[in-house]
C-alpha atoms as a PDB file:
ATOM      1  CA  UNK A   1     178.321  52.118  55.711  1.00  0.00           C
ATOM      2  CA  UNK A   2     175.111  54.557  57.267  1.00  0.00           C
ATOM      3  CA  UNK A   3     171.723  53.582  55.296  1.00  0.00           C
ATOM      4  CA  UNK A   4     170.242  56.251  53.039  1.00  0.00           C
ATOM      5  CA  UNK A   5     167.069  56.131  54.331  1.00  0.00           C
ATOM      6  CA  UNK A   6     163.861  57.335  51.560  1.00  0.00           C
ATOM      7  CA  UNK A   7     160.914  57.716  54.338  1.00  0.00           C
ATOM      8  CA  UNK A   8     160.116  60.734  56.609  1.00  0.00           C
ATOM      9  CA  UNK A   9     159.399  58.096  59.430  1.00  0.00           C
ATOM     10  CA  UNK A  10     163.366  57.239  60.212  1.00  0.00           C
ATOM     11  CA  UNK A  11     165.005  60.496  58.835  1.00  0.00           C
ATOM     12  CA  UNK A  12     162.706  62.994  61.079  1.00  0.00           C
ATOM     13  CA  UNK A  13     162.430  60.208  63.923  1.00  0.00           C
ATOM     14  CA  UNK A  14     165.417  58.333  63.891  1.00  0.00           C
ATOM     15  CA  UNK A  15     164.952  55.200  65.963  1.00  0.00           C
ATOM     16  CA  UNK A  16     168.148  54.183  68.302  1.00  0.00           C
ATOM     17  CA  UNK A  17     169.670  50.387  66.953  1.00  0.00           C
ATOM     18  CA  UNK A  18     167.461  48.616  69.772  1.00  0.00           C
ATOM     19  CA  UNK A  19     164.094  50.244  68.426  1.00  0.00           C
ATOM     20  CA  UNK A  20     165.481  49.791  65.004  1.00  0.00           C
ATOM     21  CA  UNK A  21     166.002  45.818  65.915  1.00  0.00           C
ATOM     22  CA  UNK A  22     162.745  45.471  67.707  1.00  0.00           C
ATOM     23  CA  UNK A  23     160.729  47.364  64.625  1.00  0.00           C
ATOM     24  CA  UNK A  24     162.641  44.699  62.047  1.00  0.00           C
ATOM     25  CA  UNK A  25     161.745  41.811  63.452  1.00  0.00           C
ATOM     26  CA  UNK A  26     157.774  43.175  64.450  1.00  0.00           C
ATOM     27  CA  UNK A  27     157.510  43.190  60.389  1.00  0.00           C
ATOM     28  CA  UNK A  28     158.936  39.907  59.573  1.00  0.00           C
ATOM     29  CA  UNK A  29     156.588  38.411  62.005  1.00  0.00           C
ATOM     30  CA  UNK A  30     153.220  40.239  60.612  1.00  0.00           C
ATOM     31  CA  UNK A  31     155.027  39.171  57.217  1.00  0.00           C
ATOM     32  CA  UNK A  32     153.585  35.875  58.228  1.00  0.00           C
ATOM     33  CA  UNK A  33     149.672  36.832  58.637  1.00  0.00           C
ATOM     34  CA  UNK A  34     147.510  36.311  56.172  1.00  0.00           C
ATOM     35  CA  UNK A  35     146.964  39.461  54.575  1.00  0.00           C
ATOM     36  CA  UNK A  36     143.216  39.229  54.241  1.00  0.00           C
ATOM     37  CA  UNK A  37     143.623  39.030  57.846  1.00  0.00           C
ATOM     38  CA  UNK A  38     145.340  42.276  57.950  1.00  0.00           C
ATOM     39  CA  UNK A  39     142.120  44.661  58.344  1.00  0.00           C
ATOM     40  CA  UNK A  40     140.857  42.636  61.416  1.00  0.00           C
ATOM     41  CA  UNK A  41     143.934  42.174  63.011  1.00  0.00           C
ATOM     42  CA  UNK A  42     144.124  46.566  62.782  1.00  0.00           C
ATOM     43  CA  UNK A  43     140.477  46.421  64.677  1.00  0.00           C
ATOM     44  CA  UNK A  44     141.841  44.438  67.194  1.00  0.00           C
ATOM     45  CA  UNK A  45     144.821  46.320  68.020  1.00  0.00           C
ATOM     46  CA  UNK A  46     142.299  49.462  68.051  1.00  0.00           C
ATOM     47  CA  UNK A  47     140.179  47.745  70.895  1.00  0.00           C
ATOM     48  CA  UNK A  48     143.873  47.149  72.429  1.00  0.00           C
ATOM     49  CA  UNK A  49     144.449  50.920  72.742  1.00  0.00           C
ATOM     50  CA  UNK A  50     141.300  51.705  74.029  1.00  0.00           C
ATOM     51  CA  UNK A  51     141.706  49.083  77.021  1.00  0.00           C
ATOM     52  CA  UNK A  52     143.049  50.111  80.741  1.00  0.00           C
ATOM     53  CA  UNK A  53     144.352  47.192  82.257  1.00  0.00           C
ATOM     54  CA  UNK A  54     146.790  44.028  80.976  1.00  0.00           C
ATOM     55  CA  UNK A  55     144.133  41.731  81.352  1.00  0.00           C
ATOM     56  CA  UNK A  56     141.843  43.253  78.969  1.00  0.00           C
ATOM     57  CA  UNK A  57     144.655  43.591  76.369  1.00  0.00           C
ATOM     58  CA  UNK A  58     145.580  39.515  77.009  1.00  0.00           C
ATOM     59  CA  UNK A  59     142.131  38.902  76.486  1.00  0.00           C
ATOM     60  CA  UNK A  60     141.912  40.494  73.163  1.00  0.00           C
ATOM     61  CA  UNK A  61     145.552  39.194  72.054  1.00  0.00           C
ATOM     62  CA  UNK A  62     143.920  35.291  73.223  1.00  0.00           C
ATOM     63  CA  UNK A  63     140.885  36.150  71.237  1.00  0.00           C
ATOM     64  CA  UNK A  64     143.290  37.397  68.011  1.00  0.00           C
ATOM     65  CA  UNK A  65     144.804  33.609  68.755  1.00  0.00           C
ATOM     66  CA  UNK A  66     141.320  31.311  68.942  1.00  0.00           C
ATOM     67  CA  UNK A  67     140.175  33.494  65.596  1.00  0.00           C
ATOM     68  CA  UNK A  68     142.983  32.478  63.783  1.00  0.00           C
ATOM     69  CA  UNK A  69     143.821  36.129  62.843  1.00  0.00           C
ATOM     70  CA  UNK A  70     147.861  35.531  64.376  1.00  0.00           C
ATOM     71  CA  UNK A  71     149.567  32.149  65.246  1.00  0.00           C
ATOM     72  CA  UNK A  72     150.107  32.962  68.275  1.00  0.00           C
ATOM     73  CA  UNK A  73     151.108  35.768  71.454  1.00  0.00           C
ATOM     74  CA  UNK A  74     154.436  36.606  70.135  1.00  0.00           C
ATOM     75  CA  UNK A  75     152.745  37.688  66.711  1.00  0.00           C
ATOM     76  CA  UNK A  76     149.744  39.477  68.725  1.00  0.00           C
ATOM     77  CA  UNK A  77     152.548  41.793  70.673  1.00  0.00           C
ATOM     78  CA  UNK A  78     154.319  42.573  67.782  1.00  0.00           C
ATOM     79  CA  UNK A  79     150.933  43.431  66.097  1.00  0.00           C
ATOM     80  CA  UNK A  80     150.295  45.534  68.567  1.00  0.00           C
ATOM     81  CA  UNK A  81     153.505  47.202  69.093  1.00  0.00           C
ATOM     82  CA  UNK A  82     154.228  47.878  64.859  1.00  0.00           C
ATOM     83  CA  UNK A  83     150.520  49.144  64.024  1.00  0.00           C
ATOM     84  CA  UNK A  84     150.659  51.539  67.080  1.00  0.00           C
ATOM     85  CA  UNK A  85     154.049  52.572  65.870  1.00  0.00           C
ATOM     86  CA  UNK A  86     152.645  53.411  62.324  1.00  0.00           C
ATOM     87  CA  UNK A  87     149.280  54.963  63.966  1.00  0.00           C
ATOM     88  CA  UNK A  88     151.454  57.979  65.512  1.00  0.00           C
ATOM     89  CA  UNK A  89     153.738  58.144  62.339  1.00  0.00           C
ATOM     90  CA  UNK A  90     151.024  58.413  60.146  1.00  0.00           C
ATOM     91  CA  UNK A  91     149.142  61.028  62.861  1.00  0.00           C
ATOM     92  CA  UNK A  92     151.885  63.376  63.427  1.00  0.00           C
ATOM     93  CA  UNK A  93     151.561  66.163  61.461  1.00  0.00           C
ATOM     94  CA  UNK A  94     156.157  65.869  60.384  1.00  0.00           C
ATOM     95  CA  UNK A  95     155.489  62.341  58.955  1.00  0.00           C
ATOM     96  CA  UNK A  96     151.590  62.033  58.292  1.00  0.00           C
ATOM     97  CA  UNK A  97     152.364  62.363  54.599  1.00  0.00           C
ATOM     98  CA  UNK A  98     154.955  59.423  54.982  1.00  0.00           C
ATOM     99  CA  UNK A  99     154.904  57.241  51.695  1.00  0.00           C
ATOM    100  CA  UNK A 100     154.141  53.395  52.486  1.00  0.00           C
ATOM    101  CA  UNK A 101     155.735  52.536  49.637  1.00  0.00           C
ATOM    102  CA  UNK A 102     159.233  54.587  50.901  1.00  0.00           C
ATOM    103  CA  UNK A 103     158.899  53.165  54.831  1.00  0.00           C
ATOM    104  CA  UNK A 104     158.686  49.584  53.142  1.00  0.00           C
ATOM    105  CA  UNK A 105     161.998  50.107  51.334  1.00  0.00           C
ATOM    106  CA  UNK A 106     163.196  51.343  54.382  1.00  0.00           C
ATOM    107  CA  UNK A 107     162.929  48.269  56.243  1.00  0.00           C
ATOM    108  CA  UNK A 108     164.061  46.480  53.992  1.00  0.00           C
ATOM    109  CA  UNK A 109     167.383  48.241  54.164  1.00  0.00           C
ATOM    110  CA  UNK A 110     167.448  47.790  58.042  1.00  0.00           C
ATOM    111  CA  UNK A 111     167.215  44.395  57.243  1.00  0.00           C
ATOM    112  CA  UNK A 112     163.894  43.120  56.242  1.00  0.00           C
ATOM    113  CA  UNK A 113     163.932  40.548  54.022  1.00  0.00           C
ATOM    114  CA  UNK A 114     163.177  41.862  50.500  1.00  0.00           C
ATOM    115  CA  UNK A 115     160.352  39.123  49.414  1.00  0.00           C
ATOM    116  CA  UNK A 116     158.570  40.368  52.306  1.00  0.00           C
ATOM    117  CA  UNK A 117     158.455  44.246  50.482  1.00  0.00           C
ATOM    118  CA  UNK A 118     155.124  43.975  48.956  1.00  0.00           C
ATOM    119  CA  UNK A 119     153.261  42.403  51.874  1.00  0.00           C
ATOM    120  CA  UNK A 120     154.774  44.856  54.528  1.00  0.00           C
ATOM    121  CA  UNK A 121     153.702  47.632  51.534  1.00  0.00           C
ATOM    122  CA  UNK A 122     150.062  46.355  51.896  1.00  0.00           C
ATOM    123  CA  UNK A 123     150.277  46.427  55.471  1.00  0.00           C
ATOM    124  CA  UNK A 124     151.018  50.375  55.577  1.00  0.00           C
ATOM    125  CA  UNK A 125     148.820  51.517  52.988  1.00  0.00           C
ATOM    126  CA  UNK A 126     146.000  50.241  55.149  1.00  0.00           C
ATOM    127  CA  UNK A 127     147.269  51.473  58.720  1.00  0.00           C
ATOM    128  CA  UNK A 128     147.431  54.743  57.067  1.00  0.00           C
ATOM    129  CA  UNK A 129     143.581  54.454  54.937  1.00  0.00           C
ATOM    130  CA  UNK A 130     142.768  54.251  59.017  1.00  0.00           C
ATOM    131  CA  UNK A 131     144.690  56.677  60.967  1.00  0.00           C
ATOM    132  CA  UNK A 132     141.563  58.533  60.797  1.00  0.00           C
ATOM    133  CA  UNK A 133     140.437  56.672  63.717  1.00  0.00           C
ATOM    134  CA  UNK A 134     143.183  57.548  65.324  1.00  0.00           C
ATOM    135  CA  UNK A 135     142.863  60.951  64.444  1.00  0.00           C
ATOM    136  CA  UNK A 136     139.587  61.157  66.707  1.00  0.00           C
ATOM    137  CA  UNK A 137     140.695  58.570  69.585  1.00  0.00           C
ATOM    138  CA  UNK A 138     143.651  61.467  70.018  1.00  0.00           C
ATOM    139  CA  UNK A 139     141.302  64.225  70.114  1.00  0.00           C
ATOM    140  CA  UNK A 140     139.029  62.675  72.103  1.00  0.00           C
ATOM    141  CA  UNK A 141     141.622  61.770  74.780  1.00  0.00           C
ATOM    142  CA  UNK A 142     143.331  65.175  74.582  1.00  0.00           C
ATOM    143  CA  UNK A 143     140.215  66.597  75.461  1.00  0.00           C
ATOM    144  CA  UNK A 144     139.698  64.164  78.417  1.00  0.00           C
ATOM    145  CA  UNK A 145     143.068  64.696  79.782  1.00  0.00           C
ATOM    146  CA  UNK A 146     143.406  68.559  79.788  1.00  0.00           C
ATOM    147  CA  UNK A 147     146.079  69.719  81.857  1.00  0.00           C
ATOM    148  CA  UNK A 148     146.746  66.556  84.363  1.00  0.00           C
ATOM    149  CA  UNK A 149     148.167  62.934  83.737  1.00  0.00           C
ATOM    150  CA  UNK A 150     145.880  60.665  82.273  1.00  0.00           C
ATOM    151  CA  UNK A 151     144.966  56.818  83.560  1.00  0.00           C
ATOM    152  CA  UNK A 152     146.903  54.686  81.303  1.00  0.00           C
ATOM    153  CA  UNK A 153     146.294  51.536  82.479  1.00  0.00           C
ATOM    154  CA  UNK A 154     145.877  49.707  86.463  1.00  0.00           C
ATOM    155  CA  UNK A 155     147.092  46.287  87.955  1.00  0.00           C
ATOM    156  CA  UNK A 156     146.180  44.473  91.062  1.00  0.00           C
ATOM    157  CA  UNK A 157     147.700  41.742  93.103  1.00  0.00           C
ATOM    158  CA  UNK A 158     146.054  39.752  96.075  1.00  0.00           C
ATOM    159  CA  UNK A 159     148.435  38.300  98.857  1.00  0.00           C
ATOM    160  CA  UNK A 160     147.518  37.233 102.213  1.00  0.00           C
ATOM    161  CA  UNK A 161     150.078  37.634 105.537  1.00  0.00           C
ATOM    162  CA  UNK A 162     150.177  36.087 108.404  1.00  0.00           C
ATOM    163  CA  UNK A 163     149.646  37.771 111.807  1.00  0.00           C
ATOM    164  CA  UNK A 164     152.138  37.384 114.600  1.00  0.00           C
ATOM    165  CA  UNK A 165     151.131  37.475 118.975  1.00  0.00           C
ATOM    166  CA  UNK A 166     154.423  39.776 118.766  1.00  0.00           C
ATOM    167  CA  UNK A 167     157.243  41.282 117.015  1.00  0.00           C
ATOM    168  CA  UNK A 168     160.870  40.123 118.662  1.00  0.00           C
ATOM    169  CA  UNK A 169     162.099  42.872 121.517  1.00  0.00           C
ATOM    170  CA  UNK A 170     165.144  45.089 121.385  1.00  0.00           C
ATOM    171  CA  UNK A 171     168.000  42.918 122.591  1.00  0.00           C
ATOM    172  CA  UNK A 172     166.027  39.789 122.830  1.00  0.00           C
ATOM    173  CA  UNK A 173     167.737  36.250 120.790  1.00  0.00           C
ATOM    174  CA  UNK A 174     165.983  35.361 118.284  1.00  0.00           C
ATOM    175  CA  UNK A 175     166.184  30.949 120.307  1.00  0.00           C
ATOM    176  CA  UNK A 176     163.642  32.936 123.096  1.00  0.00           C
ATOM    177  CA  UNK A 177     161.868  34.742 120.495  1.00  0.00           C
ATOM    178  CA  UNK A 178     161.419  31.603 118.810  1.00  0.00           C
ATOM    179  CA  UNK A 179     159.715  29.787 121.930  1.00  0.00           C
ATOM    180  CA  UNK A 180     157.035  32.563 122.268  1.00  0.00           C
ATOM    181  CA  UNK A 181     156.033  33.714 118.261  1.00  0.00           C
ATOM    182  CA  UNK A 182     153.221  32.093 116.815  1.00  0.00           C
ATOM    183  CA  UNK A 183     150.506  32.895 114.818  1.00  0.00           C
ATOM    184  CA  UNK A 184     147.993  35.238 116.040  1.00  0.00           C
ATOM    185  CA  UNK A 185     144.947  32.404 117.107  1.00  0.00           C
ATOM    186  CA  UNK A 186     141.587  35.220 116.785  1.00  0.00           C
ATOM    187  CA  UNK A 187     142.939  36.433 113.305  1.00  0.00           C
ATOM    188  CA  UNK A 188     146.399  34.269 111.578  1.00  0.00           C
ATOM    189  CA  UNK A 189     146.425  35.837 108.120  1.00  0.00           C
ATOM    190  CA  UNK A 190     144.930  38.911 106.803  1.00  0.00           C
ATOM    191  CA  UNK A 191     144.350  39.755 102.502  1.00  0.00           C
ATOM    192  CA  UNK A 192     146.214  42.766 101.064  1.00  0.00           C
ATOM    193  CA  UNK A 193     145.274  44.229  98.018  1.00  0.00           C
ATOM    194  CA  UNK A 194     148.432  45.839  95.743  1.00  0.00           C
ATOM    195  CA  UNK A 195     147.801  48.406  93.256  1.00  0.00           C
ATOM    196  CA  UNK A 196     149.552  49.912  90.459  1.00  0.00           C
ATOM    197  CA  UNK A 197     148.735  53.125  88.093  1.00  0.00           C
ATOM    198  CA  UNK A 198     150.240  53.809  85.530  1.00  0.00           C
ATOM    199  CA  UNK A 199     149.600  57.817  84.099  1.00  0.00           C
ATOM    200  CA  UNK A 200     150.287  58.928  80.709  1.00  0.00           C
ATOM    201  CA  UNK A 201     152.749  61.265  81.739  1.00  0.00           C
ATOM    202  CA  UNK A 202     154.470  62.983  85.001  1.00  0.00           C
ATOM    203  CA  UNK A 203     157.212  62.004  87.150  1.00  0.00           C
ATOM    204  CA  UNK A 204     156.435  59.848  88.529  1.00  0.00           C
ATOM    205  CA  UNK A 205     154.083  58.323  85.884  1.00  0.00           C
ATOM    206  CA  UNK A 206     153.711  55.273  88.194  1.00  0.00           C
ATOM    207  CA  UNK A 207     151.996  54.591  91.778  1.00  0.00           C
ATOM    208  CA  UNK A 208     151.844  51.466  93.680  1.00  0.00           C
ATOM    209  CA  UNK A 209     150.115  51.242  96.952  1.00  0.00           C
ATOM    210  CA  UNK A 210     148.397  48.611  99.245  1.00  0.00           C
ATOM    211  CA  UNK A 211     145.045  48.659 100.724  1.00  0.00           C
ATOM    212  CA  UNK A 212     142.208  46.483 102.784  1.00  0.00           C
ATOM    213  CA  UNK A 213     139.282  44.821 101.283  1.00  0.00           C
ATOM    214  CA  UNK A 214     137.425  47.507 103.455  1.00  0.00           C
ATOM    215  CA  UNK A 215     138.942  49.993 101.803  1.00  0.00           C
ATOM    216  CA  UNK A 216     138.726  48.858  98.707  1.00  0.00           C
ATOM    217  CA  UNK A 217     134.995  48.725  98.693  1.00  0.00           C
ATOM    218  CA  UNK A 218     134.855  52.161 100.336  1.00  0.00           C
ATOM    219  CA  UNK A 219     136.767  53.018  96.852  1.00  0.00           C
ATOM    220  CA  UNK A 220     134.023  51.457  94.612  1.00  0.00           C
ATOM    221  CA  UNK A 221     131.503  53.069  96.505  1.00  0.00           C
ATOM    222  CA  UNK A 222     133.429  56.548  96.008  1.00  0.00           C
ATOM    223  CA  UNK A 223     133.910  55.651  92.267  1.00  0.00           C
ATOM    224  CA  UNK A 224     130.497  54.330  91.760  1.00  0.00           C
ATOM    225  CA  UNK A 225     128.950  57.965  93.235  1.00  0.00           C
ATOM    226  CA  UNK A 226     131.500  60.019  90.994  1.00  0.00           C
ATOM    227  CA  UNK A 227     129.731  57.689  87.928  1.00  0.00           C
ATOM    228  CA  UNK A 228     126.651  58.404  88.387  1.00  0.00           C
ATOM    229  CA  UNK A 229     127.490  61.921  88.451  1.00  0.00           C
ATOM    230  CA  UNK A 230     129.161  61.782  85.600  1.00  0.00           C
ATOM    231  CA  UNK A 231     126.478  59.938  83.837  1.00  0.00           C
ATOM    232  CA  UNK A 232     123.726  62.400  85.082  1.00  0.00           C
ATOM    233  CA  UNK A 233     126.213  65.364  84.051  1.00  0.00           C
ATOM    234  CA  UNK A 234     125.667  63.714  80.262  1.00  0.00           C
ATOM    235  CA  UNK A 235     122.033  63.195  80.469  1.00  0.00           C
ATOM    236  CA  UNK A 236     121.604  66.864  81.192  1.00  0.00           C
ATOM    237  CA  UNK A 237     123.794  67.538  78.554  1.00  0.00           C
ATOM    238  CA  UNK A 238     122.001  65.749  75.914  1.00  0.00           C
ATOM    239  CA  UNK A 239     118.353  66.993  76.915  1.00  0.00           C
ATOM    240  CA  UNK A 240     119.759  70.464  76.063  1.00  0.00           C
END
């Protein structure tokens, strides 16, 4: 038998059974915080979305854990993952005017347990008394990104690999190359540095490459000049 759903928030942007699943079981685990905790586990998933990189965002959902705002990582991601969910519903102009009280009811039919209806309730009502920070990170980063992809977020890896006197020739057996390969003695291993972007948007939306230590300062260097542009660019701007 289909659900009636009550709320704007899975009638105008009907989640697939997966997403459906995934949001379910995201609100019986928050069901679980403390709700006094509620409001300071919101700021923290505000300094999540402001982050680039995974380790800042693990370093936030750690600090969530040592506060005693969640139990532990499981609760931090679905923190994370529910109130950034309800952020955009509550922003978009087709469900902004959502009710709370309706979405709760909602869940409930997909499955939430119904002694949890209140406390998932309270949870809402204040996601939505702060979309209005949310509001202004959107403008503020649609006004950043104009008309290109924007830097979502950037990984790194470290390896080292070994250096060979020779690759093995054409036709040669692998018993002779074997008598002659060894490790290069001047210079055996050399680092590599992996990267990954990740963009906003485009296609692709992701870029992994590998570079040197020497180029990768030659980067900062770049990076660091464009900075200080940038930061000289707002200093005129403010003594105007």
């Amino acid at each position: 038998m289909a659900i009636e759903f009550k709320s704007k928030t899975f009638t105008i942007s009907p989640l697939n059974e997966e997403n459906l699943k995934t949001l379910r079981e995201d609100a019986a685990i928050l069901c679980k915080v403390e709700s006094k905790n509620f409001p300071s586990v919101i700021e923290s998933v505000k300094e999540i979305i402001l982050v680039k990189t995974e380790k800042e965002e693990l370093e936030i959902q750690e600090k969530m854990i040592t506060s005693g705002l969640v139990a532990n990582l499981q609760t931090a991601v679905s923190a994370r993952r529910l109130i950034n969910y309800y952020f955009r519903i509550f922003h978009e102009d087709l469900t902004k005017d959502d009710s709370p009280e309706n979405i709760a009811r909602d869940l409930v039919a997909i499955g939430l347990d119904s002694k949890n209806l209140a406390i998932i309730e309270k949870l809402l009502n204040i996601i939505k008394q702060e979309v209005k920070w949310y509001d202004n990170y959107r403008l503020k980063k649609s006004f950043k990104q104009g008309l290109f992809p924007y830097l979502k977020s950037i990984g790194t890896t470290v390896e080292i690999r070994g250096v060979f006197n020779r690759e093995i020739k054409g036709k040669e057996k692998v018993e002779e190359y074997a008598k002659e390969m060894n490790l290069e003695k001047d210079c055996p291993i050399v680092p590599i540095i992996s990267i990954a972007i990740t963009l906003d948007s485009g296609v692709p939306d992701r870029f992994i490459f590998q570079v040197s230590p020497e180029d990768i300062e030659l980067l900062i260097e770049r990076l660091k000049a464009s900075l200080l542009k940038a930061k000289l660019l707002e200093k005129y701007v403010k003594e105007k």
